[in-house]
N, C-alpha and C. Protein backbone atom coordinates (compact mmCIF):
# COMPACT_ATOMS: atom_id res chain seq x y z
N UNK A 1 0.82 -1.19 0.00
CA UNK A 1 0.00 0.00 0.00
C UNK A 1 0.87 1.26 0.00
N UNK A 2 1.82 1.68 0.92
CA UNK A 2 2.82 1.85 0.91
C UNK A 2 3.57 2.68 -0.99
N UNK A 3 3.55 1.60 -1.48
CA UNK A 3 4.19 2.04 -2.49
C UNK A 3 3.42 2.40 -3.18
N UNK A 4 2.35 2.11 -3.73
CA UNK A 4 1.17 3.00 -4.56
C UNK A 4 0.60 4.30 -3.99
N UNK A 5 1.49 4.53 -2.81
CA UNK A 5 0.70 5.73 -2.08
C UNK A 5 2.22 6.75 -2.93
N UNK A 6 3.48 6.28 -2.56
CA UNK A 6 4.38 7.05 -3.17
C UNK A 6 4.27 7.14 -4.36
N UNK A 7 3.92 5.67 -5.41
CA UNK A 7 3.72 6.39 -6.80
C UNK A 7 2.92 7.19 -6.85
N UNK A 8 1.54 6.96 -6.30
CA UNK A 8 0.87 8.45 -6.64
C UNK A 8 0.99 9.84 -5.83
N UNK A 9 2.05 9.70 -5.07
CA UNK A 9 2.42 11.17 -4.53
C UNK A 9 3.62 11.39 -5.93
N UNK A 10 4.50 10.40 -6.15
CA UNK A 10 5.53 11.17 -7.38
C UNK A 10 4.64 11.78 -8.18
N UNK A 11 3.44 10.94 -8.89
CA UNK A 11 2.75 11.33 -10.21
C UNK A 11 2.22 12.55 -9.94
N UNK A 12 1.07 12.87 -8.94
CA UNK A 12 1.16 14.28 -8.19
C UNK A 12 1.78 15.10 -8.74
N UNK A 13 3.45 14.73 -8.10
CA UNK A 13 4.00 15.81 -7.93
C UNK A 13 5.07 16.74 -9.49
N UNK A 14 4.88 15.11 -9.90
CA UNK A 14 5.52 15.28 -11.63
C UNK A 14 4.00 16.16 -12.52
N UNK A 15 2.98 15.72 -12.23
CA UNK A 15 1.68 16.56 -12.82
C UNK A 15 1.57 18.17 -12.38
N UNK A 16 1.88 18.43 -10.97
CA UNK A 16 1.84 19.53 -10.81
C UNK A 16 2.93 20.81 -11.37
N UNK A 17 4.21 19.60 -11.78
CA UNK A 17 5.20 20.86 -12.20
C UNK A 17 4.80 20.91 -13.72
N UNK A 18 4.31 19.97 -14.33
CA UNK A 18 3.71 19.69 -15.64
C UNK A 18 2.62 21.10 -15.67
N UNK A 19 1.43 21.09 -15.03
CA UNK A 19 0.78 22.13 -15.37
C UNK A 19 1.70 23.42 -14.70
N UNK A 20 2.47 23.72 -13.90
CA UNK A 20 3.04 24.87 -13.30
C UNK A 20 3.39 25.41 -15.03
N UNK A 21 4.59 24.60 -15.87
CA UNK A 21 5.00 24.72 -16.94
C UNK A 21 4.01 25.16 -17.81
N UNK A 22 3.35 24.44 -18.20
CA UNK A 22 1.64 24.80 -19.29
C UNK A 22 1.54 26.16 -18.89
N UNK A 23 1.02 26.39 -17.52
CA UNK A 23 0.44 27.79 -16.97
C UNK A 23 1.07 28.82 -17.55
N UNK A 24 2.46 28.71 -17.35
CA UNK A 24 3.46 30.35 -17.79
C UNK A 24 3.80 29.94 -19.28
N UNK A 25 3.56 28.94 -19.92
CA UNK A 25 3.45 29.13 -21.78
C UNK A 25 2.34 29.61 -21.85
N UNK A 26 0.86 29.17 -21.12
CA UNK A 26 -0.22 29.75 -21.78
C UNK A 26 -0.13 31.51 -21.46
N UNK A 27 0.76 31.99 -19.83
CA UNK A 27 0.43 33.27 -19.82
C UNK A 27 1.52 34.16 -20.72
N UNK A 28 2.40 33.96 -21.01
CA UNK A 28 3.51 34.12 -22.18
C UNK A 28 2.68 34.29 -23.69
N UNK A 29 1.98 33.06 -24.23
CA UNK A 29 1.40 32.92 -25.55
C UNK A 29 0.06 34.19 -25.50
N UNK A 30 -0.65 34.41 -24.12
CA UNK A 30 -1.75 35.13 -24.48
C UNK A 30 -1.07 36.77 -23.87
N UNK A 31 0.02 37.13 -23.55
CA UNK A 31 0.08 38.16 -23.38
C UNK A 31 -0.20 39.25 -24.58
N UNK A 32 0.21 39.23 -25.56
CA UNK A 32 0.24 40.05 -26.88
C UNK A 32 -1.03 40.15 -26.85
N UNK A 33 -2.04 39.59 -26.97
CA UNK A 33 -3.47 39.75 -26.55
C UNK A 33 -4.34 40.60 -25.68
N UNK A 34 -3.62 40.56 -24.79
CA UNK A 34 -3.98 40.97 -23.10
C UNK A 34 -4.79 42.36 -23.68
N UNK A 35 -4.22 43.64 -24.41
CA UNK A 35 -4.55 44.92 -24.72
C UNK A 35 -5.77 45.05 -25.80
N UNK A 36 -5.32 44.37 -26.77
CA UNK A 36 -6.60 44.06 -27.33
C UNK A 36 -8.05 43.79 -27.02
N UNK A 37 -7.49 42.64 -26.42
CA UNK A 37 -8.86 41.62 -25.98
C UNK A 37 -9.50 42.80 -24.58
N UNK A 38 -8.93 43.63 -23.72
CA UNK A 38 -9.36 44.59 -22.90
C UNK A 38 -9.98 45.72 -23.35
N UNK A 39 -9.62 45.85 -24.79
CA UNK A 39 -10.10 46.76 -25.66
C UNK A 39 -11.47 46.50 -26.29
N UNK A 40 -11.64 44.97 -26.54
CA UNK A 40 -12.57 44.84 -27.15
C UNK A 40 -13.67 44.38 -25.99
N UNK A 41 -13.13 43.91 -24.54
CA UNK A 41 -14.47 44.11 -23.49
C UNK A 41 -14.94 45.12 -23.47
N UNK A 42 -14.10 46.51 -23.29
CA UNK A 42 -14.50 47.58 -23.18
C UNK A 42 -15.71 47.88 -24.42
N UNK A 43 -15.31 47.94 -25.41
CA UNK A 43 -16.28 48.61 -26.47
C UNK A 43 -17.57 47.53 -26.17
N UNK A 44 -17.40 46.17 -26.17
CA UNK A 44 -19.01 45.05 -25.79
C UNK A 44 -19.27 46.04 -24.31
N UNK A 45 -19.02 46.32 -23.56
CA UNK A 45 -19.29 46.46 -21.99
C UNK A 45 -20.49 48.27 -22.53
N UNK A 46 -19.61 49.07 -23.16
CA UNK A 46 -20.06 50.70 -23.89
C UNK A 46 -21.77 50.14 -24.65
N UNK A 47 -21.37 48.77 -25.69
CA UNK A 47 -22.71 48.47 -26.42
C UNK A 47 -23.75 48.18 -25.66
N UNK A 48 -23.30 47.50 -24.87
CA UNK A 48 -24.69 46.73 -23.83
C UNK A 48 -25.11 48.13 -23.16
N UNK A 49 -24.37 48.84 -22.77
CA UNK A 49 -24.73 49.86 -21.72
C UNK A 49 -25.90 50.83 -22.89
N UNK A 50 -25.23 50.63 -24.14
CA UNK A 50 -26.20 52.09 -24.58
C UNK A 50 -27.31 50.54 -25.75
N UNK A 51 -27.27 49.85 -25.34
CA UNK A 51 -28.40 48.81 -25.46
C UNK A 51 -29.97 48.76 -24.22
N UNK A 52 -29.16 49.15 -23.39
CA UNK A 52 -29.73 49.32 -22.28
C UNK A 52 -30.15 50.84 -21.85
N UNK A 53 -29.66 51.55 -22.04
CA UNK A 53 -29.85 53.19 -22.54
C UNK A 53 -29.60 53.70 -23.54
N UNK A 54 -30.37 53.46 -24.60
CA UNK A 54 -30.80 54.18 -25.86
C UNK A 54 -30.68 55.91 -25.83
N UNK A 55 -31.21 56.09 -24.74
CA UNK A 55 -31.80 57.59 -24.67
C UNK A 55 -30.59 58.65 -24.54
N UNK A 56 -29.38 57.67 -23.94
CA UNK A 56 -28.09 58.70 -23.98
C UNK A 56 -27.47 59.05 -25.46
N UNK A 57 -27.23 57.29 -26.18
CA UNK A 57 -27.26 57.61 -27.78
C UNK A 57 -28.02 58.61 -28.35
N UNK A 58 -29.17 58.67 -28.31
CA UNK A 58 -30.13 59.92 -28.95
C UNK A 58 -29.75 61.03 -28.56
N UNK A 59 -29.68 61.40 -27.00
CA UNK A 59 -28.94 62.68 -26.78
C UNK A 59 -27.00 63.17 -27.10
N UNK A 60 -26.52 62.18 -27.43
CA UNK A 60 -25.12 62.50 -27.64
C UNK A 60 -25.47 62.93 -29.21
N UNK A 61 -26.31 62.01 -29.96
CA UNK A 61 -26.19 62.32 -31.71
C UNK A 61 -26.82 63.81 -31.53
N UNK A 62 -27.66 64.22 -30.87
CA UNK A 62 -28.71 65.68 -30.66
C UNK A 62 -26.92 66.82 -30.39
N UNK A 63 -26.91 66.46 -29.72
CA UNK A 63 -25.90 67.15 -29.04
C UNK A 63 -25.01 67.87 -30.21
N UNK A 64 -24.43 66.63 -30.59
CA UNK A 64 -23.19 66.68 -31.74
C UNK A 64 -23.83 66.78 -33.16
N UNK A 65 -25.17 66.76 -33.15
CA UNK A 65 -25.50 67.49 -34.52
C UNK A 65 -25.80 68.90 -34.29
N UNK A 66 -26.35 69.38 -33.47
CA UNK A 66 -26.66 70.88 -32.75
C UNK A 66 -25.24 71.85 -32.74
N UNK A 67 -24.69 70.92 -32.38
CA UNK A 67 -23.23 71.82 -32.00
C UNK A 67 -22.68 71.77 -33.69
N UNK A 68 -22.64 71.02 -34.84
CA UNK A 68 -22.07 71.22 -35.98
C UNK A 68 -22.88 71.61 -36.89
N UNK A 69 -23.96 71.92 -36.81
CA UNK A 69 -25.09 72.19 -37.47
C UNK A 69 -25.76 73.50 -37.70
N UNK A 70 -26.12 74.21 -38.83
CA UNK A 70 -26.37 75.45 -38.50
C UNK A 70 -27.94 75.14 -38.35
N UNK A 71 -28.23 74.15 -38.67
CA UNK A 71 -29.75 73.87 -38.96
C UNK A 71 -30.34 73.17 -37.59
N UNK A 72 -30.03 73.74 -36.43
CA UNK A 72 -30.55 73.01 -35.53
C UNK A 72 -31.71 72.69 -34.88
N UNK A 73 -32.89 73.76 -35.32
CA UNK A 73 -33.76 72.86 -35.51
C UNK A 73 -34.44 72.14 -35.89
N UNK A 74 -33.64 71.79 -37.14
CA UNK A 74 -34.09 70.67 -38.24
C UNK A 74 -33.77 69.78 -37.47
N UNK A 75 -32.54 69.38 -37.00
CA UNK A 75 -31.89 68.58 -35.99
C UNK A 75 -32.85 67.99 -34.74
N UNK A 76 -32.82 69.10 -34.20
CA UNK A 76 -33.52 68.70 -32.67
C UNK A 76 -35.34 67.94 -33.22
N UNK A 77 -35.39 68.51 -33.87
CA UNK A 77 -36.90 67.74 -34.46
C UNK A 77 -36.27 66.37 -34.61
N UNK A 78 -35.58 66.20 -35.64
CA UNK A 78 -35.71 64.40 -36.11
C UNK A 78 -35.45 63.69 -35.10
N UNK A 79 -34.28 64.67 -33.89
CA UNK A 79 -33.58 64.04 -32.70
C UNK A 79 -35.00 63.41 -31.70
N UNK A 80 -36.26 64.60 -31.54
CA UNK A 80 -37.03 64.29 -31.00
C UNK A 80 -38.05 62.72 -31.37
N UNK A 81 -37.88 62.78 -32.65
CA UNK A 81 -38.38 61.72 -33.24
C UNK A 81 -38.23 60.33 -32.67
N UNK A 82 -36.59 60.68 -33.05
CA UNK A 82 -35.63 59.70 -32.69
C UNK A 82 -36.08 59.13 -31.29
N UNK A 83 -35.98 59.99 -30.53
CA UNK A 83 -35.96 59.84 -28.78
C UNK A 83 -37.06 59.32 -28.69
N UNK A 84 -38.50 59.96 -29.22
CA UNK A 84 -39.43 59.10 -28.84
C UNK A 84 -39.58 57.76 -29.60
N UNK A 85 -38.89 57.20 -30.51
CA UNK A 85 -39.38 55.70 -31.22
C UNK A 85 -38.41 55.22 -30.14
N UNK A 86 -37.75 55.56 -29.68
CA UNK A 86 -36.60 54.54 -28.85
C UNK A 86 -37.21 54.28 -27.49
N UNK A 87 -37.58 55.38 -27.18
CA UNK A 87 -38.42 55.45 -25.71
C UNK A 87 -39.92 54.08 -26.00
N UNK A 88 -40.65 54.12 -27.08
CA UNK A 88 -41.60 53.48 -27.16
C UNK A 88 -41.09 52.11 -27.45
N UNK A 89 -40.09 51.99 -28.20
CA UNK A 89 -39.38 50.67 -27.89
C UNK A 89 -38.88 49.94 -27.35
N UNK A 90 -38.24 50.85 -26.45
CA UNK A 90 -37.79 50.08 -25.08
C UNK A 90 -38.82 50.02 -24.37
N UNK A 91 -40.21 50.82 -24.16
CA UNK A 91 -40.90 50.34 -23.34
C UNK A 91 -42.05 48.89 -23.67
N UNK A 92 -42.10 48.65 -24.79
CA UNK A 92 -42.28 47.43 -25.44
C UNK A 92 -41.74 46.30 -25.13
């Protein structure tokens, strides 16, 4: 009994330096990644948020057409449009 208890403490202990090894190739291989892939949670994390608040989208496009626009209240009309189909949709 004895000795199957030591082989499987060696195997253990040969498996654990086995994955120790794996671990720092996999964190080595995905570093170049790391900035990216944080980049691209960020922009999914921005979508859901204005998935979930529509109404800020409508007011940022209002905003930034008003401010470049000489025609602003051509603007703020369609903006209003805008705001209310989104408002009636989300409340749907």
């Amino acid at each position: 009994m004895n000795k199957k208890l030591l082989s499987l403490a060696e195997r253990r202990e040969r498996l654990v330096a086995q994955i120790s090894t794996q671990r720092t190739a996999l964190a080595d291989s995905i570093e170049p990644w790391r900035m990216p892939l944080t980049l691209a949670d960020q922009g999914l994390s921005a979508v859901r948020y204005l998935k979930h608040h529509p109404e800020w989208m409508v007011g940022v496009v209002i905003l930034l057409t008003t401010l470049r626009s000489r025609r602003a209240g051509k603007w703020l009309g369609r903006g209003w449009v805008m705001w209310r189909l989104m408002y009636k949709l989300r409340g749907s």
